[in-house]
Protein backbone atom coordinates (compact mmCIF):
# COMPACT_ATOMS: atom_id res chain seq x y z
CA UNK A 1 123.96 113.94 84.13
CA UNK A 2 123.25 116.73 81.19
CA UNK A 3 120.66 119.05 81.42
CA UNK A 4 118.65 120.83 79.18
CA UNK A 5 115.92 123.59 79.83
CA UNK A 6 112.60 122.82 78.92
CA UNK A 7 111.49 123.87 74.83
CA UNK A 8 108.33 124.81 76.43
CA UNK A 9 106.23 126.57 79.55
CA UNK A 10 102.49 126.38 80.23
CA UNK A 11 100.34 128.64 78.20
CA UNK A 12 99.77 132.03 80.50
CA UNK A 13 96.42 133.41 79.23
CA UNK A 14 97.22 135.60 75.90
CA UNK A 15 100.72 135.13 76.08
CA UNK A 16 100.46 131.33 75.07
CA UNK A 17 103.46 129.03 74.98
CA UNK A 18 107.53 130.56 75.11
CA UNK A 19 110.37 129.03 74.52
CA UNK A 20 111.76 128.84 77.91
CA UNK A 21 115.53 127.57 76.63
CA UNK A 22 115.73 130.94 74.37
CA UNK A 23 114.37 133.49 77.25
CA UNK A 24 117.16 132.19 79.37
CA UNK A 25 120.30 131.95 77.03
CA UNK A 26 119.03 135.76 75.87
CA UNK A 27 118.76 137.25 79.05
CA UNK A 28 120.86 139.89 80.24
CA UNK A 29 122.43 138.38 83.18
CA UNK A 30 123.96 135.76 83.68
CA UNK A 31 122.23 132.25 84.37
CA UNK A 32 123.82 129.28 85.52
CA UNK A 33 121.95 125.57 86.97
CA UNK A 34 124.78 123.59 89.42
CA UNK A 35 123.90 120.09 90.16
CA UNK A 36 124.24 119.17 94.16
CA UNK A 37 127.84 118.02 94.35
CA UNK A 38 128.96 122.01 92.71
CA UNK A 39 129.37 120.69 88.91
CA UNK A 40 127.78 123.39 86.77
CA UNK A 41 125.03 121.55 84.06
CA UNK A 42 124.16 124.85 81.94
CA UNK A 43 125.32 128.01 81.51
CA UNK A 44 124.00 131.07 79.28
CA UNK A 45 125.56 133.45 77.21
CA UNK A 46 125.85 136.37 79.00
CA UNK A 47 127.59 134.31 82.25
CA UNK A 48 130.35 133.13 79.78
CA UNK A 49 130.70 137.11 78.17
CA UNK A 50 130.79 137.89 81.97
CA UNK A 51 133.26 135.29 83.14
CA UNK A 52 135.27 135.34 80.22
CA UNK A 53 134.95 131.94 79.27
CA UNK A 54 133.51 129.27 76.76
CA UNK A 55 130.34 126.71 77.98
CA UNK A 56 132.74 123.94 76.91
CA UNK A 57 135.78 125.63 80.17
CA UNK A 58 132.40 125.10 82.41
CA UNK A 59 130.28 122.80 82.20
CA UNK A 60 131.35 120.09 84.51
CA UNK A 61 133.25 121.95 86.55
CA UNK A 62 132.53 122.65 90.13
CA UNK A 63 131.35 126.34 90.61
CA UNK A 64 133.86 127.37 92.66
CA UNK A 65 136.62 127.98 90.01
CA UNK A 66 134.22 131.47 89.56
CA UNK A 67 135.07 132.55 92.37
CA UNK A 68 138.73 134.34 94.23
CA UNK A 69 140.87 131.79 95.17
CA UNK A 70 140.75 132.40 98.85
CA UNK A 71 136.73 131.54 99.02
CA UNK A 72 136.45 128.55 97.43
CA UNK A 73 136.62 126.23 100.01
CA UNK A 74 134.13 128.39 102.14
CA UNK A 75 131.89 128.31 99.82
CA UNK A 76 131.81 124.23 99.83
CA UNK A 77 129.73 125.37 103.54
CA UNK A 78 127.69 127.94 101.45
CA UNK A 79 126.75 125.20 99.17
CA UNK A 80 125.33 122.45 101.25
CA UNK A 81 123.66 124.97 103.16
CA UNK A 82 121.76 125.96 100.47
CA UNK A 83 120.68 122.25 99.47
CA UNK A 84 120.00 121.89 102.51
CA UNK A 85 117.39 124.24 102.50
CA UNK A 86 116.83 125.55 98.60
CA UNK A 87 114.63 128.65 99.15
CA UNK A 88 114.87 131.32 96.87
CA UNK A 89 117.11 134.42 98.22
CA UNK A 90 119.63 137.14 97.21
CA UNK A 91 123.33 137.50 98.02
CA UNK A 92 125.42 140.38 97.94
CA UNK A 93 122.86 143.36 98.52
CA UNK A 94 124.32 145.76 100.64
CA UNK A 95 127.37 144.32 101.03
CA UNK A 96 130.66 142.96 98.89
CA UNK A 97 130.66 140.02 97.12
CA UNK A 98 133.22 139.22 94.54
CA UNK A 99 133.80 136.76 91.28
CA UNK A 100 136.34 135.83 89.72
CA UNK A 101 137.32 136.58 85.86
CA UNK A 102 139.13 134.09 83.24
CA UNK A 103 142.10 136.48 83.40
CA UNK A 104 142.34 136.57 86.62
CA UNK A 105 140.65 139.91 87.73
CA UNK A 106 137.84 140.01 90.36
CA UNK A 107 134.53 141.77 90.22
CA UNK A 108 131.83 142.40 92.49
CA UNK A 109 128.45 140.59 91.69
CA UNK A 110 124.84 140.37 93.04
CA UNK A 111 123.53 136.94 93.16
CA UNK A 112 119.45 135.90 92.98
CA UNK A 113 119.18 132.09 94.13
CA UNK A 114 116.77 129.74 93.50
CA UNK A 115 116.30 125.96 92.53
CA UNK A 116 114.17 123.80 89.90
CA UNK A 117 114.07 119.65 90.01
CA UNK A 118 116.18 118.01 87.64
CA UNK A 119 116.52 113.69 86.82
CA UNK A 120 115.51 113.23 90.44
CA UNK A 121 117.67 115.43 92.32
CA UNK A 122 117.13 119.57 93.16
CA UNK A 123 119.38 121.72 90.80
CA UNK A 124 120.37 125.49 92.16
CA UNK A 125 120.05 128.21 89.79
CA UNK A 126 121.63 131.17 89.96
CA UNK A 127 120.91 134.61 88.17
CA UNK A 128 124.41 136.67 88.37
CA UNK A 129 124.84 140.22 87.89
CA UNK A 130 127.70 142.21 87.44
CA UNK A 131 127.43 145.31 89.34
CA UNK A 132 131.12 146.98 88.32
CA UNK A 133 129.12 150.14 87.00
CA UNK A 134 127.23 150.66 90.13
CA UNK A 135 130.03 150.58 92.06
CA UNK A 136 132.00 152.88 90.12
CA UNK A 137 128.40 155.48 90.05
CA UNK A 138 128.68 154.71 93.66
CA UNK A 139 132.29 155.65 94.44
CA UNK A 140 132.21 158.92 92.34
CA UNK A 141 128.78 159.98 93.99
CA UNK A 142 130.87 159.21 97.81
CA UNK A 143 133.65 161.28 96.41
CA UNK A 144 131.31 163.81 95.55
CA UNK A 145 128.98 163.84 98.66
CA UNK A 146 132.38 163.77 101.06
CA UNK A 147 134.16 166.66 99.40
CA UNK A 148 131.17 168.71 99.24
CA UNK A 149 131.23 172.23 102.22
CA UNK A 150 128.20 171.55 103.44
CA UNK A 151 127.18 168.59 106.19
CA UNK A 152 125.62 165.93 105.02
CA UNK A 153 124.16 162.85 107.30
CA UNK A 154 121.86 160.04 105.91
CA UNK A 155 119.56 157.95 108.68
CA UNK A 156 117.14 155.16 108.45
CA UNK A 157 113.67 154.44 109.34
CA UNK A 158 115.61 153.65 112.82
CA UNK A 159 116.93 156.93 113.39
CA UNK A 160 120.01 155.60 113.52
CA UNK A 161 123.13 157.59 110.99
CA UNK A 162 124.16 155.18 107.85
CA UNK A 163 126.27 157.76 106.64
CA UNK A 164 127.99 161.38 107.24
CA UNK A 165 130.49 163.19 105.40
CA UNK A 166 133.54 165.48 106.28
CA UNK A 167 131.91 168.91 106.55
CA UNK A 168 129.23 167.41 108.99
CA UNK A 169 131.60 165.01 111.26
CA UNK A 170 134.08 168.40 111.06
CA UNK A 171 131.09 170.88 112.38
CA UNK A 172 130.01 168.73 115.42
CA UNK A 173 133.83 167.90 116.07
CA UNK A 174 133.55 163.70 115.52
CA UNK A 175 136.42 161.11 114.00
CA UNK A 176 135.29 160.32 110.63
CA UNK A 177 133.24 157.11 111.27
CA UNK A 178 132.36 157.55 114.42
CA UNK A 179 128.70 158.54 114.12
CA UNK A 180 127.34 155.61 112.49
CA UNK A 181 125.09 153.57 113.89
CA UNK A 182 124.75 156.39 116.41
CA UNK A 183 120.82 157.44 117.03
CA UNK A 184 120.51 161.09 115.33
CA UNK A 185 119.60 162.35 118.52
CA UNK A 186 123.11 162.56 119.80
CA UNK A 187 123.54 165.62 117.33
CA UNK A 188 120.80 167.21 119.28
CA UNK A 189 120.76 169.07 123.14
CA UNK A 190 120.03 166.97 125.65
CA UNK A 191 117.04 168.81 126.21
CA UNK A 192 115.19 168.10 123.31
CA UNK A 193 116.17 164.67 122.70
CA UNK A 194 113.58 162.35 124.09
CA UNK A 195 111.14 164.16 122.09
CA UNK A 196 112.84 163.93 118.85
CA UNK A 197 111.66 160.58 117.63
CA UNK A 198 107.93 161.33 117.85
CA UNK A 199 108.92 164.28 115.08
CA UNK A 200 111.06 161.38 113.62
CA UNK A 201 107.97 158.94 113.27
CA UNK A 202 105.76 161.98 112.08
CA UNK A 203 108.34 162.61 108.82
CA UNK A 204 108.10 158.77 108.11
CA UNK A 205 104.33 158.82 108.00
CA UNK A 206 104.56 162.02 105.72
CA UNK A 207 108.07 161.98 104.63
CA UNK A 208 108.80 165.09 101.74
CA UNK A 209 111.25 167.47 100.71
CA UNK A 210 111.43 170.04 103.80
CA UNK A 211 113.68 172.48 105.47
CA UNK A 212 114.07 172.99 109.22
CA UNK A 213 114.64 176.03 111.25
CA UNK A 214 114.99 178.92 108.70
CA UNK A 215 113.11 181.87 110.79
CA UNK A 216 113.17 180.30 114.06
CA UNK A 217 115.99 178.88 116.70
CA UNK A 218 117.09 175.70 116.05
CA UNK A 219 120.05 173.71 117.59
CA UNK A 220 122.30 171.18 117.12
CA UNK A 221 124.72 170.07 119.72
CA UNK A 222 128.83 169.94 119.40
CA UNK A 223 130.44 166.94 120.98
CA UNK A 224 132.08 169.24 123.53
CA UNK A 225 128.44 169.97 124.53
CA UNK A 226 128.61 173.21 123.04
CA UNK A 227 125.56 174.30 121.18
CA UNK A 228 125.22 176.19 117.82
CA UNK A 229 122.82 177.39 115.28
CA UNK A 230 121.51 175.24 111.96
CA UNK A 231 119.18 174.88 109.21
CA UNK A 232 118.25 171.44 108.34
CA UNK A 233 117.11 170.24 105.26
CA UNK A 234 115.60 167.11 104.66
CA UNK A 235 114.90 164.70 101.63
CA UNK A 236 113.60 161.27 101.88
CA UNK A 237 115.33 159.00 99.68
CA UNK A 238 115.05 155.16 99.52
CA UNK A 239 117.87 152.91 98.65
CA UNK A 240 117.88 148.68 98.21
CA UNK A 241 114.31 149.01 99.34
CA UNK A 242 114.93 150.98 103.00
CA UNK A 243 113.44 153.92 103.71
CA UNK A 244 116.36 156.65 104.14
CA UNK A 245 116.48 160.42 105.01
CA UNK A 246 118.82 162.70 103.70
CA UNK A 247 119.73 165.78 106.31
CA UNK A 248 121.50 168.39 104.61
């Protein structure tokens, strides 16, 4: 079975006919259309840059060979799941997900899913980005945030910590790692926790740049139960589309 993308789309008010095959083999990431049974049917330019190899290497071959060695026959599962059900979807947000280059090399990728009729039969196609910069941006900004003397915590909508570096897990006397997924509250006396999330709720209606307990008494809570003095500051950030805060 070949496939080819249509020359042409439906006219869309002013913008008027577009050559659909040219948007997609100019686009910056890469596209690829894989027939049911895995064999890839088209491929763009910027998935063979990416990949590090020529349409002619792919098309025809089953998917799989872009990806590690030791997921391949996972994946198989992955695949007639998706058929089974071809919804549009994303893979690889907030969390690892890994290709495979030509030369051998393996880079993490986000993946944006969807699927299009072709001869009879529903076609999956894929729009593959590379996300090696991010990561890097990523790792320097951890290595930055961890080495930095101040504490640093990040929490969701949920209250619950997605993050803390040295200085903080250092000052209340924790492993490293062992506050997350912990409720915030835990850094807080006993006394004043149950009413903690109603102030929590209150920043999320109104969240902004504030600091916390310059001029007065405000406490934070060791885990030997000891209690000493802080100032809080707070910034609301959001990251992959969740609502975060950022207690410094």
């Amino acid at each position: 079975m070949s496939f080819k993308f249509p020359e042409k789309v439906p006219a869309a008010g002013a913008a008027g006919n577009a050559g659909l095959a040219s948007v997609v083999e100019a686009a910056p990431v890469g596209v690829l259309v894989v027939a049911v049974d895995g064999r890839m049917l088209y491929v763009n330019s910027a998935l063979e840059n990416m990949f590090g190899y020529s349409k002619a290497q792919l098309l025809g071959q089953p998917v799989e060979m872009l990806l590690p060695a030791e997921i391949r026959e996972r994946h198989l599962d992955f695949r007639q799941l998706f058929f089974a059900n071809p919804t549009p979807r994303t893979m690889g947000s907030g969390r690892e997900l890994f290709a495979q280059h030509a030369d051998g090399r393996q880079f993490p990728i986000e993946i944006g899913l969807g699927s299009m009729p072709h001869d009879d039969e529903v076609c999956a196609v894929a729009f593959v980005s590379d996300i090696t910069p991010r990561r890097r941006l990523e790792h320097r900004f951890s290595k930055v945030v961890s080495s930095l003397p101040i504490g640093l915590l990040m929490a969701g909508a949920d209250g619950r910590i997605s993050m803390t570096n040295q200085a903080l897990d250092a000052m209340f006397g924790y492993p490293p790692g062992e506050l997350v997924g912990k409720p915030v509250e835990v850094l807080l006396p006993q006394r004043v926790r149950n009413g903690h999330p109603a102030l929590r709720s209150a920043f999320a209606k109104a969240p902004e740049v504030r600091a916390m307990g310059s001029g007065r008494d405000l406490l934070a809570q060791h885990r030997d139960g000891s209690e000493f003095p802080v100032e809080v500051g707070l910034t609301p950030l959001e990251t992959e589309g969740e609502r975060q805060v950022l207690a410094a």
